[in-house]
N, C-alpha and C. Protein backbone atom coordinates (compact mmCIF):
# COMPACT_ATOMS: atom_id res chain seq x y z
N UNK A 1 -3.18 12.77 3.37
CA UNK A 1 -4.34 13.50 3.80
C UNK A 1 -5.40 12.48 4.21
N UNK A 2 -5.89 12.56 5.21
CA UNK A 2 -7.47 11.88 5.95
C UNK A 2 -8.91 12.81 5.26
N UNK A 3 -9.25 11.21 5.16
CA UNK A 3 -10.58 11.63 4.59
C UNK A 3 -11.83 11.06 5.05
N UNK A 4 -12.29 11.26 6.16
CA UNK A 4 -13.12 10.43 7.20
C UNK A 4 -14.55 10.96 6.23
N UNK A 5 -15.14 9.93 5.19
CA UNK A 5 -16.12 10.75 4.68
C UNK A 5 -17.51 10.33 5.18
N UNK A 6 -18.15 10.45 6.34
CA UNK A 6 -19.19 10.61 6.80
C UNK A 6 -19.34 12.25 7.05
N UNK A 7 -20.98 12.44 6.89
CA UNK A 7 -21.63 13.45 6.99
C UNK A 7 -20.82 14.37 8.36
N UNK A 8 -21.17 15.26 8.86
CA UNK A 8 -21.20 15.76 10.77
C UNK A 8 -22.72 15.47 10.78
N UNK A 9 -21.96 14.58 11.87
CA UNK A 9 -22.92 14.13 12.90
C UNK A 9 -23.45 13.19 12.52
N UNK A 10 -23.50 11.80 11.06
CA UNK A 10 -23.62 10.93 11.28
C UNK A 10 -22.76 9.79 11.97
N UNK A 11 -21.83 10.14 12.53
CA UNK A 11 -20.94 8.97 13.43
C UNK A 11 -19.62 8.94 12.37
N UNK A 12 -19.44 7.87 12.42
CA UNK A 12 -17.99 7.64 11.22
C UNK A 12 -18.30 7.44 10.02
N UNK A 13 -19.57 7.11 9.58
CA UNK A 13 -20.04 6.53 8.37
C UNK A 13 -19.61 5.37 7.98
N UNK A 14 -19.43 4.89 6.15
CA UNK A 14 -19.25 3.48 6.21
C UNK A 14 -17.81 3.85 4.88
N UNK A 15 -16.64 4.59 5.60
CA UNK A 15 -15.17 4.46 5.03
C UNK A 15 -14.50 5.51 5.46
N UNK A 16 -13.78 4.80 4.90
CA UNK A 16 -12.35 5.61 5.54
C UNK A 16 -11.01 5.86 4.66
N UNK A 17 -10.81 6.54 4.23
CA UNK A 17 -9.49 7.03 3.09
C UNK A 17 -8.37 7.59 3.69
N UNK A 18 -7.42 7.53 3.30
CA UNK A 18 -6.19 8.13 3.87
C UNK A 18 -5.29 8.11 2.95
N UNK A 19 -4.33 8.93 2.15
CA UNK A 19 -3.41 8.95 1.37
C UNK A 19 -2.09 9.38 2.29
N UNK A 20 -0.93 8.82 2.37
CA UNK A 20 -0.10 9.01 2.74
C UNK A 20 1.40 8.77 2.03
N UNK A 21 2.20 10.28 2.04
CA UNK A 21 3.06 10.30 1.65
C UNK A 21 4.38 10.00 1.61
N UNK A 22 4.37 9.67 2.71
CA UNK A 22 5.84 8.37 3.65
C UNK A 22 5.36 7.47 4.50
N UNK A 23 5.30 6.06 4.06
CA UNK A 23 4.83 5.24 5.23
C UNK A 23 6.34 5.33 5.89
N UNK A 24 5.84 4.74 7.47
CA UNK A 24 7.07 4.41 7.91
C UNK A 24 6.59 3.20 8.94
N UNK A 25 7.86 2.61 9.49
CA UNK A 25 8.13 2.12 10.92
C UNK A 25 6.44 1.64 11.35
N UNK A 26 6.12 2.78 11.72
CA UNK A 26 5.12 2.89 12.53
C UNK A 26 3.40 2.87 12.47
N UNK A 27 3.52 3.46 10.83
CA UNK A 27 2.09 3.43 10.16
C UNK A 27 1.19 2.53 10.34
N UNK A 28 1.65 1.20 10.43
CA UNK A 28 0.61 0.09 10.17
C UNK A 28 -0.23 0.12 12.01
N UNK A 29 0.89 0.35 12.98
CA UNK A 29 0.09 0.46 14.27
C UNK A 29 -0.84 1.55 14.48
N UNK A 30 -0.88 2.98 13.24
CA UNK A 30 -1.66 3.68 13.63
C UNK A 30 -2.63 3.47 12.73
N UNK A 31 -2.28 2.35 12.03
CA UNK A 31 -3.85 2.50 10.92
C UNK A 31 -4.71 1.16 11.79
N UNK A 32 -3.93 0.17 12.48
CA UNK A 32 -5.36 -0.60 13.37
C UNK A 32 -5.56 0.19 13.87
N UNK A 33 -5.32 1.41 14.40
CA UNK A 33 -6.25 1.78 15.99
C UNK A 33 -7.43 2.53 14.85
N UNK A 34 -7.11 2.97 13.51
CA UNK A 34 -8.50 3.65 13.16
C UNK A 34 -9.14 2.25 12.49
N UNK A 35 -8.74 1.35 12.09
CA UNK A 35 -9.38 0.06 11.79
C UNK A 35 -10.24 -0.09 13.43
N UNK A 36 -9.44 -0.02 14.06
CA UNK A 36 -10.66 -1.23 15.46
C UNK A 36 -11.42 -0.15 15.90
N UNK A 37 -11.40 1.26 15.33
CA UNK A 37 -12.35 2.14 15.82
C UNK A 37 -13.14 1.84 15.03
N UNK A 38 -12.88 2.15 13.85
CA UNK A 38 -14.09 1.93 12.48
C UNK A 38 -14.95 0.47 12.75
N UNK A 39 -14.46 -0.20 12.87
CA UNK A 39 -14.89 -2.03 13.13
C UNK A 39 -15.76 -1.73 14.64
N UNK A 40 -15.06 -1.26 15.72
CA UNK A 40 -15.88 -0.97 16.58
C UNK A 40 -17.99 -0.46 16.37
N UNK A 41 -17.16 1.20 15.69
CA UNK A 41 -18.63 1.73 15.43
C UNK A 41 -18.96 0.98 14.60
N UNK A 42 -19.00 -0.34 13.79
CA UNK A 42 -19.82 -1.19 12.89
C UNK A 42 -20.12 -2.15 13.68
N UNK A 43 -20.15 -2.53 14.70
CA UNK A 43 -20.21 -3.50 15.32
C UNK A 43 -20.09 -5.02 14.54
N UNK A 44 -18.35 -4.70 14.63
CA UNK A 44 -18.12 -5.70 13.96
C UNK A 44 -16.72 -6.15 14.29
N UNK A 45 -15.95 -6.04 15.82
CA UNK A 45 -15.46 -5.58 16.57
C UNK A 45 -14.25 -7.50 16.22
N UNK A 46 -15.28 -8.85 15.63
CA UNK A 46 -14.77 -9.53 16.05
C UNK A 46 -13.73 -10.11 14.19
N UNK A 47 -13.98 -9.25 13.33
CA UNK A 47 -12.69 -8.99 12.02
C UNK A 47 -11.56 -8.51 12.84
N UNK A 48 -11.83 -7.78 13.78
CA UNK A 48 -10.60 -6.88 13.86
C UNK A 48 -9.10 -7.95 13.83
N UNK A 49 -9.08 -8.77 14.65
CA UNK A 49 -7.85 -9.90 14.77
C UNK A 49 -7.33 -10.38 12.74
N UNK A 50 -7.99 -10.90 12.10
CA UNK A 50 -7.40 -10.42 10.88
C UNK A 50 -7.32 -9.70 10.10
N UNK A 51 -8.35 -8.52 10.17
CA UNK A 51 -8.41 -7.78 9.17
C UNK A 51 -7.09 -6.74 9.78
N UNK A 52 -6.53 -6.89 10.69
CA UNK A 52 -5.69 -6.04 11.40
C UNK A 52 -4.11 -6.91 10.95
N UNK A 53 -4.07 -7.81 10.91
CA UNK A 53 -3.11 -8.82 10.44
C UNK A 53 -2.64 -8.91 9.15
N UNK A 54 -3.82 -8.78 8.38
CA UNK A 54 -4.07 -8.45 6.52
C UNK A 54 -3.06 -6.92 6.34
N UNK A 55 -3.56 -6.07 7.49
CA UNK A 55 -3.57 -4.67 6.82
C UNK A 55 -2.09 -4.63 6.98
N UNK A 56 -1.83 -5.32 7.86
CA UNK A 56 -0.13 -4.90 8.72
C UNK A 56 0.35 -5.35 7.56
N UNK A 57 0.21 -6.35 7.13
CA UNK A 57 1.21 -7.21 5.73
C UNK A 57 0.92 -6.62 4.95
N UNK A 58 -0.09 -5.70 4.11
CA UNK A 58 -0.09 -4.81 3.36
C UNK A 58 0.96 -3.55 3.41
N UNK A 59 0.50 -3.12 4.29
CA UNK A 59 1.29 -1.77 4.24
C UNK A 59 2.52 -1.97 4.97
N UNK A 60 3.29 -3.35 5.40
CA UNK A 60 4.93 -3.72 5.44
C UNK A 60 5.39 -4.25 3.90
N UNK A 61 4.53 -4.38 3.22
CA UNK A 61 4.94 -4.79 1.82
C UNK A 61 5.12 -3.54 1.15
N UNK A 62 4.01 -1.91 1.47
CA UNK A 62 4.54 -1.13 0.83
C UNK A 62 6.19 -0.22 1.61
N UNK A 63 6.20 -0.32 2.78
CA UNK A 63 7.13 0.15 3.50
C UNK A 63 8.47 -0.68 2.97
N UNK A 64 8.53 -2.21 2.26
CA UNK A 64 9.78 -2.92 2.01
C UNK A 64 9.73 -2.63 0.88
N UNK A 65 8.89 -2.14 -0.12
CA UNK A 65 8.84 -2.88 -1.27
C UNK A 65 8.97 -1.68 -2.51
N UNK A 66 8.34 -0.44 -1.78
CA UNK A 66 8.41 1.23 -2.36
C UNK A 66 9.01 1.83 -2.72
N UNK A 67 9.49 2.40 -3.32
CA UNK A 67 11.20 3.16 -2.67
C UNK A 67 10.55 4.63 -1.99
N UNK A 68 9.59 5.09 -2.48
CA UNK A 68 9.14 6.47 -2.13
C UNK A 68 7.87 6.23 -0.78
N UNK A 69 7.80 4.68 -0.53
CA UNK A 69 6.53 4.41 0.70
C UNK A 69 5.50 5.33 0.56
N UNK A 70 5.03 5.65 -0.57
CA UNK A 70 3.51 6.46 -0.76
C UNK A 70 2.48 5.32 -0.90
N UNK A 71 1.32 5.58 -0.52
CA UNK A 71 0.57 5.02 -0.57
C UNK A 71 -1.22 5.65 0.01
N UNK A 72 -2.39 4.55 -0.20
CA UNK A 72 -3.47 4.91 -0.11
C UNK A 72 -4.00 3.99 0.70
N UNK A 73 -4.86 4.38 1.18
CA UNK A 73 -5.59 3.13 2.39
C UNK A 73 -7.47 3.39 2.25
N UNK A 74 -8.20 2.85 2.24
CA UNK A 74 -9.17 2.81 1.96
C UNK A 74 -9.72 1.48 2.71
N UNK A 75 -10.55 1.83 3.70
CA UNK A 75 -11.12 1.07 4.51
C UNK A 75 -12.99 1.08 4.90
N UNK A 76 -13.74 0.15 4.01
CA UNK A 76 -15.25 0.32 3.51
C UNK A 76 -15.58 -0.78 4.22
N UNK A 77 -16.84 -0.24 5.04
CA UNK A 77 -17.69 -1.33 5.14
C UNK A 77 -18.90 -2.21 3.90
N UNK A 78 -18.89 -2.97 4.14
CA UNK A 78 -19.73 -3.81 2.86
C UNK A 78 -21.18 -3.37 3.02
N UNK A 79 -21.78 -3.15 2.00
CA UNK A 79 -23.25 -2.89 1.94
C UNK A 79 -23.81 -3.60 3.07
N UNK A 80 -24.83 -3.75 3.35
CA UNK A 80 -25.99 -4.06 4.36
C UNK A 80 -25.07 -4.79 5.65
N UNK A 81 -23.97 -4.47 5.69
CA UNK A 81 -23.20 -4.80 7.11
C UNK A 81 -22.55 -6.23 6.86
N UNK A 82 -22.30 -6.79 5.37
CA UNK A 82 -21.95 -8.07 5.28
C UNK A 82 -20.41 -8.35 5.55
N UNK A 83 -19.61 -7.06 6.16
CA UNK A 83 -17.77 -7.13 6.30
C UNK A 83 -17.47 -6.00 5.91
N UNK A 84 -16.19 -5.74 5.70
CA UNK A 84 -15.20 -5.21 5.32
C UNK A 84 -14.33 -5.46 4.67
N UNK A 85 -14.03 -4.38 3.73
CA UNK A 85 -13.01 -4.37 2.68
C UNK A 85 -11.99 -3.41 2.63
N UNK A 86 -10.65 -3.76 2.73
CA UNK A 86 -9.45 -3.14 2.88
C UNK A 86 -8.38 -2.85 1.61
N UNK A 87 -8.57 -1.68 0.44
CA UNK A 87 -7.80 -2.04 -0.20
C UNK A 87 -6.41 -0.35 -0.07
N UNK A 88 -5.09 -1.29 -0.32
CA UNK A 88 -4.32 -0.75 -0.13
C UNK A 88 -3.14 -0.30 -1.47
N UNK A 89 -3.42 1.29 -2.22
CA UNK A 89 -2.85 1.20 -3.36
C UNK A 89 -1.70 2.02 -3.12
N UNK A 90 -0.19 1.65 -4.05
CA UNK A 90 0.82 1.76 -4.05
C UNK A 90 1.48 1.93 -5.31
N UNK A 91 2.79 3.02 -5.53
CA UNK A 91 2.79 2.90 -7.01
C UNK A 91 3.61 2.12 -7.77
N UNK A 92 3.71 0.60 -7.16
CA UNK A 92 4.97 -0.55 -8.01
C UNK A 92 3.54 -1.00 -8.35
N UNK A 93 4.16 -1.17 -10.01
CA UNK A 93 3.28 -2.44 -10.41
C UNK A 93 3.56 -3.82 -10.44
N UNK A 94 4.51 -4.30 -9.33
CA UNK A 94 5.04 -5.87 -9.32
C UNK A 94 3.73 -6.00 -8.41
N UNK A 95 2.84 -7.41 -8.60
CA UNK A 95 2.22 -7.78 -7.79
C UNK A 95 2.85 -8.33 -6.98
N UNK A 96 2.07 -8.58 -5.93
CA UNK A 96 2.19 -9.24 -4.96
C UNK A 96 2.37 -10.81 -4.72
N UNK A 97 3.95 -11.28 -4.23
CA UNK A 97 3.67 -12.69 -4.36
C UNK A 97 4.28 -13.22 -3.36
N UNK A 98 4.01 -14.75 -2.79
CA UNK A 98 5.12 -15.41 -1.99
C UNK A 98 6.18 -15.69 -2.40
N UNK A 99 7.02 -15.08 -1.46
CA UNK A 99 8.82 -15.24 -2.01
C UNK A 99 9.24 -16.47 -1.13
N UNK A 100 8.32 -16.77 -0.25
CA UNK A 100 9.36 -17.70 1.01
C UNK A 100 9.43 -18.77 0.21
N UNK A 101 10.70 -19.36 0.10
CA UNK A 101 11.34 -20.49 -0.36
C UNK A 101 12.09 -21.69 1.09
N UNK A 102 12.17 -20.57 2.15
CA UNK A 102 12.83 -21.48 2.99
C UNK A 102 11.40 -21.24 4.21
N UNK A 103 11.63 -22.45 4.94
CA UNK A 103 10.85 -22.24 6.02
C UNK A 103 10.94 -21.48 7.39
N UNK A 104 12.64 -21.10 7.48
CA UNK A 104 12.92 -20.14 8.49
C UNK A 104 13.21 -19.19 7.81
N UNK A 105 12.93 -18.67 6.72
CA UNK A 105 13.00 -17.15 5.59
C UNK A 105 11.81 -16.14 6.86
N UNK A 106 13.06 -15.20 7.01
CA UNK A 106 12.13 -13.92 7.81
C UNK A 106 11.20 -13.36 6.56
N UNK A 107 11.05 -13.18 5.43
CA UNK A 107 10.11 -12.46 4.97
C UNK A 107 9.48 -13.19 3.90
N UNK A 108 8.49 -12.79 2.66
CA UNK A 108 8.42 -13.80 1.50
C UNK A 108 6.68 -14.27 1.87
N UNK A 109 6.19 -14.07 3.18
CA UNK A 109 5.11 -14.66 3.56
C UNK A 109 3.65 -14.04 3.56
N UNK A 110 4.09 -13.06 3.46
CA UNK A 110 2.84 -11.93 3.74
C UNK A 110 1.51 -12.32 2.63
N UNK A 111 1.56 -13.20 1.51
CA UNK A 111 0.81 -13.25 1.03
C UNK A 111 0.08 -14.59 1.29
N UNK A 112 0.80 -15.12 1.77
CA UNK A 112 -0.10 -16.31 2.49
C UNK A 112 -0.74 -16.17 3.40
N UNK A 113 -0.32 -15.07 4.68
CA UNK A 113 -0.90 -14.93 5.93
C UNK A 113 -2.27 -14.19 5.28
N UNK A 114 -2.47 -13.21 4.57
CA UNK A 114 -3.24 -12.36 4.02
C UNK A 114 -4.06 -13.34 3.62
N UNK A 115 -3.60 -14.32 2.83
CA UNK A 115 -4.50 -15.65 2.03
C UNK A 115 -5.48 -16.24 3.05
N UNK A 116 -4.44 -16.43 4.02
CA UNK A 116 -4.71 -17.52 5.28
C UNK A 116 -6.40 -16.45 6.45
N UNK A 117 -5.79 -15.38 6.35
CA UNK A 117 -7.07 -14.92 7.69
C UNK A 117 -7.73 -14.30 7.03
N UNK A 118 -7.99 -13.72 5.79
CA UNK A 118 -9.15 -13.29 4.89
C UNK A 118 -10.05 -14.37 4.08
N UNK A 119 -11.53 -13.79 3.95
CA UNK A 119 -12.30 -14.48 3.44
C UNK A 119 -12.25 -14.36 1.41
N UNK A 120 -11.61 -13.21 1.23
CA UNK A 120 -11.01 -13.02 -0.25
C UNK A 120 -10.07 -12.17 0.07
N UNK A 121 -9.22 -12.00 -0.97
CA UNK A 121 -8.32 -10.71 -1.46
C UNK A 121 -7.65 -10.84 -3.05
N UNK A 122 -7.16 -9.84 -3.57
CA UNK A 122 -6.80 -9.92 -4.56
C UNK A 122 -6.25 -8.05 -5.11
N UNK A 123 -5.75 -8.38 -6.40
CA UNK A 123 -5.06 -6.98 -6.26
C UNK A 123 -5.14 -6.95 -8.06
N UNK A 124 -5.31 -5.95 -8.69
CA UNK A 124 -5.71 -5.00 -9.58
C UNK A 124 -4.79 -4.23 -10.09
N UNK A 125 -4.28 -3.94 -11.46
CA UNK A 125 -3.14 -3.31 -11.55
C UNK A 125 -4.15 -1.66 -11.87
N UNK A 126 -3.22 -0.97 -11.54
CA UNK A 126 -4.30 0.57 -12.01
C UNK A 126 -4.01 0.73 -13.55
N UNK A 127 -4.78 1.50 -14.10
CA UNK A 127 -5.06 1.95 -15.30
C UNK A 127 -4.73 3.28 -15.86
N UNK A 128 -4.45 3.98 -15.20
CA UNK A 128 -4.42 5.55 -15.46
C UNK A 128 -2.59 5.54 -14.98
N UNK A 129 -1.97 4.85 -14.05
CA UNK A 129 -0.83 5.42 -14.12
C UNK A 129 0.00 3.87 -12.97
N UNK A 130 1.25 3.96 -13.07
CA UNK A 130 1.81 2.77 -12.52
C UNK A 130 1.51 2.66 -11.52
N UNK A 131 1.15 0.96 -11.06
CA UNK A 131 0.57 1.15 -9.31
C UNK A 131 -0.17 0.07 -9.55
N UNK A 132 -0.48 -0.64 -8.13
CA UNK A 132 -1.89 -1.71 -8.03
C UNK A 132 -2.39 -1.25 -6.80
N UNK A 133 -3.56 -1.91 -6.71
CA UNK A 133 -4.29 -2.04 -5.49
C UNK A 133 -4.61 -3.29 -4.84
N UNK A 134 -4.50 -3.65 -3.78
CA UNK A 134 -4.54 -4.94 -3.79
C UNK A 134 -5.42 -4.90 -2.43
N UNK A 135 -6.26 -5.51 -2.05
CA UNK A 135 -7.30 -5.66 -1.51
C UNK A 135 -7.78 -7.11 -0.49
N UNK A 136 -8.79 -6.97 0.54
CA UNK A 136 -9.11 -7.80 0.51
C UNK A 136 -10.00 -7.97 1.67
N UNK A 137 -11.14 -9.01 1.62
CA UNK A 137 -12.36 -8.42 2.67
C UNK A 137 -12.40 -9.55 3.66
N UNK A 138 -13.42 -9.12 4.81
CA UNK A 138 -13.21 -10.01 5.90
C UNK A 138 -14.75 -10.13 5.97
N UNK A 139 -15.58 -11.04 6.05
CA UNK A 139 -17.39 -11.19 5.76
C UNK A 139 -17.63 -11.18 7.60
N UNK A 140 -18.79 -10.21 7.91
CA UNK A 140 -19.26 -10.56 9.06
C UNK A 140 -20.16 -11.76 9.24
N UNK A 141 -19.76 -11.93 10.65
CA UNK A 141 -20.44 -13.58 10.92
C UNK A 141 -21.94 -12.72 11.40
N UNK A 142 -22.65 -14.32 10.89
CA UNK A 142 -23.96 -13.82 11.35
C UNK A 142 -24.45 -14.33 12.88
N UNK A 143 -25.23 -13.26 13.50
CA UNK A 143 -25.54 -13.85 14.73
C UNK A 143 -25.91 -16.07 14.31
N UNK A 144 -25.61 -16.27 15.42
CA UNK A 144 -26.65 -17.91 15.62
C UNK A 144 -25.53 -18.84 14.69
N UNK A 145 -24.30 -18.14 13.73
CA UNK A 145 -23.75 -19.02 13.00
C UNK A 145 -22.00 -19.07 13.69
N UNK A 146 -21.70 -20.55 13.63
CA UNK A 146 -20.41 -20.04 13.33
C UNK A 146 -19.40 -21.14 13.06
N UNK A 147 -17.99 -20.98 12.98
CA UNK A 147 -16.97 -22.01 11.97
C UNK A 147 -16.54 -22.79 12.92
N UNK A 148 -17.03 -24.20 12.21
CA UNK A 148 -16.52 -25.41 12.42
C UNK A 148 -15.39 -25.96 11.23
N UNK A 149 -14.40 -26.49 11.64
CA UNK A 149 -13.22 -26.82 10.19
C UNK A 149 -13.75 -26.01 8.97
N UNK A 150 -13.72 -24.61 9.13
CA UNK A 150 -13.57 -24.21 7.92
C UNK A 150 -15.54 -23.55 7.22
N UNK A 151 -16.29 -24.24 8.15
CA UNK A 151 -17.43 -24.30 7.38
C UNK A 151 -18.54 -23.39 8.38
N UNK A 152 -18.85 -22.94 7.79
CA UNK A 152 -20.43 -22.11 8.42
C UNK A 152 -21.47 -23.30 9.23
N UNK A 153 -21.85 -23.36 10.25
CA UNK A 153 -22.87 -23.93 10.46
C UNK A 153 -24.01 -23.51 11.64
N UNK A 154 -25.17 -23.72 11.65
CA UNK A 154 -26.17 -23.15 12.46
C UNK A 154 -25.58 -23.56 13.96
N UNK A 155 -26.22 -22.35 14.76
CA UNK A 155 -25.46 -22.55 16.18
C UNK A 155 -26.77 -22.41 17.25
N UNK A 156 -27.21 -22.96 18.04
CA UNK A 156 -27.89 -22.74 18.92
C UNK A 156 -28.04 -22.17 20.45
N UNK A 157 -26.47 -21.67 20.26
CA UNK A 157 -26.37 -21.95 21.68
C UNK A 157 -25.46 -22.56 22.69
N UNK A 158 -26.19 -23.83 22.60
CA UNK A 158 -25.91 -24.32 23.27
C UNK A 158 -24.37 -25.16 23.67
């Protein structure tokens, strides 16, 4: 079930829920297009390249990893417009880990790439019943700033 919880008629507001009862195949391509809409109306258009990358390896980890591919999606913008946060709950409680042992291993990686283009993530086992959530946010850049090797620095311009 979709749960677009903004008012009518304030726009999209600041999240987005979705519980779904069979991922499949295909899910992760229809959850960027409501990611780069949502990121869009935040004007925040330039996460989309990982936070879209994050989400795909999320929800191919619950599609490999499930047996029943249920799952939850929850997609929040950060208070005063500082990013986005993506967390994605599922009901195995194995966390999440790197399996790749070989360097041409097709799978095993997803938690590095997730590591690699997010500014945090991390995952939570639930409390009330088997399952984690595992999460993880992408910080908006501020106008005038931006990354040099890794580091924030003032931009002028020029």
């Amino acid at each position: 079930m979709n749960h677009v919880t903004a008012q009518p008629g304030e726009g999209l507001g600041a999240r987005y829920g979705a519980t779904f009862p069979a991922l499949g195949e295909h899910s992760a391509r229809h959850l960027r297009r409501i990611l780069r809409l949502y990121l869009t109306a935040w004007a925040m258009d330039d996460l989309y390249d990982p936070a879209s990358l994050a989400l795909t390896e999320l929800i191919a980890n619950v599609v490999r990893h499930c047996p029943d591919r249920r799952a939850a999606v929850l997609i929040l913008r950060l208070p005063e417009g500082r990013g986005l946060r993506v967390e994605v709950t599922d009901p195995s409680s194995c966390p999440p880990l790197s399996t790749a042992v070989d360097e041409l291993a097709e799978g095993g990686r997803g938690v590095g790439i997730v590591d690699a283009v997010t500014d945090r993530w991390g995952w939570v086992p639930l409390t009330d019943r088997p399952g984690k959530t595992v999460w993880f946010e992408c910080d908006a850049k501020v106008a005038g700033q931006r990354e040099v090797n890794g580091e924030r620095t003032e931009w002028n311009g020029c």
